[in-house]
Protein backbone atom coordinates (compact mmCIF):
# COMPACT_ATOMS: atom_id res chain seq x y z
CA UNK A 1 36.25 7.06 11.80
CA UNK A 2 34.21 10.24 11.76
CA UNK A 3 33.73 11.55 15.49
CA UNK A 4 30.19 12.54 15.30
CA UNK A 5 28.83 9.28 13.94
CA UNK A 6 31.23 6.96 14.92
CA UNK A 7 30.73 5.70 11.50
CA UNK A 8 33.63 3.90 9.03
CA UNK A 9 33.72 6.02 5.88
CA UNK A 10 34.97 3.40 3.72
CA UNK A 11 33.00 3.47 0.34
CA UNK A 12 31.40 6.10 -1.66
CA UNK A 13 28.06 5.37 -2.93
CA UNK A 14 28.15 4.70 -6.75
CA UNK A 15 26.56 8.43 -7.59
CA UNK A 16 29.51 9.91 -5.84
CA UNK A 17 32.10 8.24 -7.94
CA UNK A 18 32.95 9.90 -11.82
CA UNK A 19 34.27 7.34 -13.93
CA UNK A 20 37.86 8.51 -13.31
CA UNK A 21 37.25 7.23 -9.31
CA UNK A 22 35.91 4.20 -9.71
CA UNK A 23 39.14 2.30 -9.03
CA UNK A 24 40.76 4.60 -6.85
CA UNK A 25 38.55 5.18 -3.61
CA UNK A 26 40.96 7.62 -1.60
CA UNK A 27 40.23 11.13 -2.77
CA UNK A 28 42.75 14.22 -1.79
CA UNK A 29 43.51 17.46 -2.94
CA UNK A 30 42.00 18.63 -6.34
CA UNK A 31 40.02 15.25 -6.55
CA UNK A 32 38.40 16.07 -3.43
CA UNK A 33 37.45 20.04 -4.10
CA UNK A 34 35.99 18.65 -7.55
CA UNK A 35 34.09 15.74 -5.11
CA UNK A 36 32.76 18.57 -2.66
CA UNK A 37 31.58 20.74 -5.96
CA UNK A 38 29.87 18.14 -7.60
CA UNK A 39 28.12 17.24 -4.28
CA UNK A 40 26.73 20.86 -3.69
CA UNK A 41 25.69 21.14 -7.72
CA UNK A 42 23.56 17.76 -6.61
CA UNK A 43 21.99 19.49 -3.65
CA UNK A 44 21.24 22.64 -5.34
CA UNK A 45 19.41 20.83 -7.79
CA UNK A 46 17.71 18.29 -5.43
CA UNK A 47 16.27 21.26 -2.95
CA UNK A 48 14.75 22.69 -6.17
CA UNK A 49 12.76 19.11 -6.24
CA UNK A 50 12.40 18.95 -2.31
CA UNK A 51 11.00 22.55 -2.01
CA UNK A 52 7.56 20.91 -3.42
CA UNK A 53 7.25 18.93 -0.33
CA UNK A 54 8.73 21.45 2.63
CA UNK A 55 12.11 19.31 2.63
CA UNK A 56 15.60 20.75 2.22
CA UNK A 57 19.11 18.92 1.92
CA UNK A 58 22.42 20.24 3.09
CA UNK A 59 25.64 18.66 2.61
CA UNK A 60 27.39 17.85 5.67
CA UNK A 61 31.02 16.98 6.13
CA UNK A 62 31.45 16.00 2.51
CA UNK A 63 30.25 12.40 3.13
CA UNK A 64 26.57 12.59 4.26
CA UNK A 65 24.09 14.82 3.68
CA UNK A 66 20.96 16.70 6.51
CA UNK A 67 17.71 16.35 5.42
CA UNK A 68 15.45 19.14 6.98
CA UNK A 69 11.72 19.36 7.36
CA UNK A 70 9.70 22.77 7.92
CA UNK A 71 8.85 21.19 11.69
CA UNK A 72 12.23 21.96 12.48
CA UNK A 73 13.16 18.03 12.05
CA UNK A 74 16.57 16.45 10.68
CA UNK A 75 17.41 12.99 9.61
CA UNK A 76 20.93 11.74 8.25
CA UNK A 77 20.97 10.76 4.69
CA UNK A 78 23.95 8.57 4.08
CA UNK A 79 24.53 8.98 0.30
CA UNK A 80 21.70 9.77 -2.43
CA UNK A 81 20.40 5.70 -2.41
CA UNK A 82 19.35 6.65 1.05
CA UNK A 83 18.11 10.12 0.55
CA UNK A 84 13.98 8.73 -0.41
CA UNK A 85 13.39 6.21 1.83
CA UNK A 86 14.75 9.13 4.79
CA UNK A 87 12.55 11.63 3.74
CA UNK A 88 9.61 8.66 4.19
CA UNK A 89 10.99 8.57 7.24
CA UNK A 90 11.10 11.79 8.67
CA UNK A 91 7.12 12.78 6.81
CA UNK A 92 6.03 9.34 7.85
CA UNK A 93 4.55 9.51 4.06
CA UNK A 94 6.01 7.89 0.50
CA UNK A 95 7.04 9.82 -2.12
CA UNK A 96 5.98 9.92 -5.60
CA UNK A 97 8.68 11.85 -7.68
CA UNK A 98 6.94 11.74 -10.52
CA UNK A 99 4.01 12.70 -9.18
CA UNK A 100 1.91 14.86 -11.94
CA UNK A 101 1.71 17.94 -9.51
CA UNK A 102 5.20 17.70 -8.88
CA UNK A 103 6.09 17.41 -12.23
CA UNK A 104 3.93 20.54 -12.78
CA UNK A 105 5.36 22.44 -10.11
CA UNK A 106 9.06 21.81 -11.75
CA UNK A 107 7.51 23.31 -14.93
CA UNK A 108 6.50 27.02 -13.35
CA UNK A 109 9.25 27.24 -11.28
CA UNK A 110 11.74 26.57 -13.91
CA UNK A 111 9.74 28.70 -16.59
């Protein structure tokens, strides 16, 4: 049981898993490092599509993830299923992500 959330970490969320995990659920060691990598290449790449609407993401404790607003609000995002309908949440807004400005904004940035 994690002692922060007094949650059961029991599963991993389908976009956690490579194909290699899929059967075996326990991670440790070199299967875990690899885990925690992949996670933070997802976040970098996910802030780059949450900067367009003043969001970030942080990885926290290599299950869930911290979803930050400029206000100086966070929300728990239990895996990346979760991570849409908790940023409607915390901007009290929905979110197009394929939004044409969005889409546009992806263009400059990435030249």
């Amino acid at each position: 049981m994690c002692i922060l959330c007094g949650e059961m970490i029991s599963t991993l969320h389908w976009s956690e898993l490579s194909f290699k995990e899929k059967h075996a659920q326990m991670l440790v060691g070199d299967e875990q490092k690899q885990r925690l990598q992949a996670r933070l290449k997802k976040v970098t790449i996910l802030n780059k599509i949450l900067e367009f609407y003043g969001l970030k993401l942080k990885e926290w404790q290599n299950s869930k993830f911290i979803l930050s607003n400029k206000k100086g609000r966070d929300i728990i995002v239990n895996d990346l299923g979760d991570l849409w309908i908790k940023a409607s949440e915390l901007e009290k807004k929905s979110f197009d992500v394929l939004d044409d400005k969005l889409l546009e904004f992806l263009r400059t940035k990435n030249g």
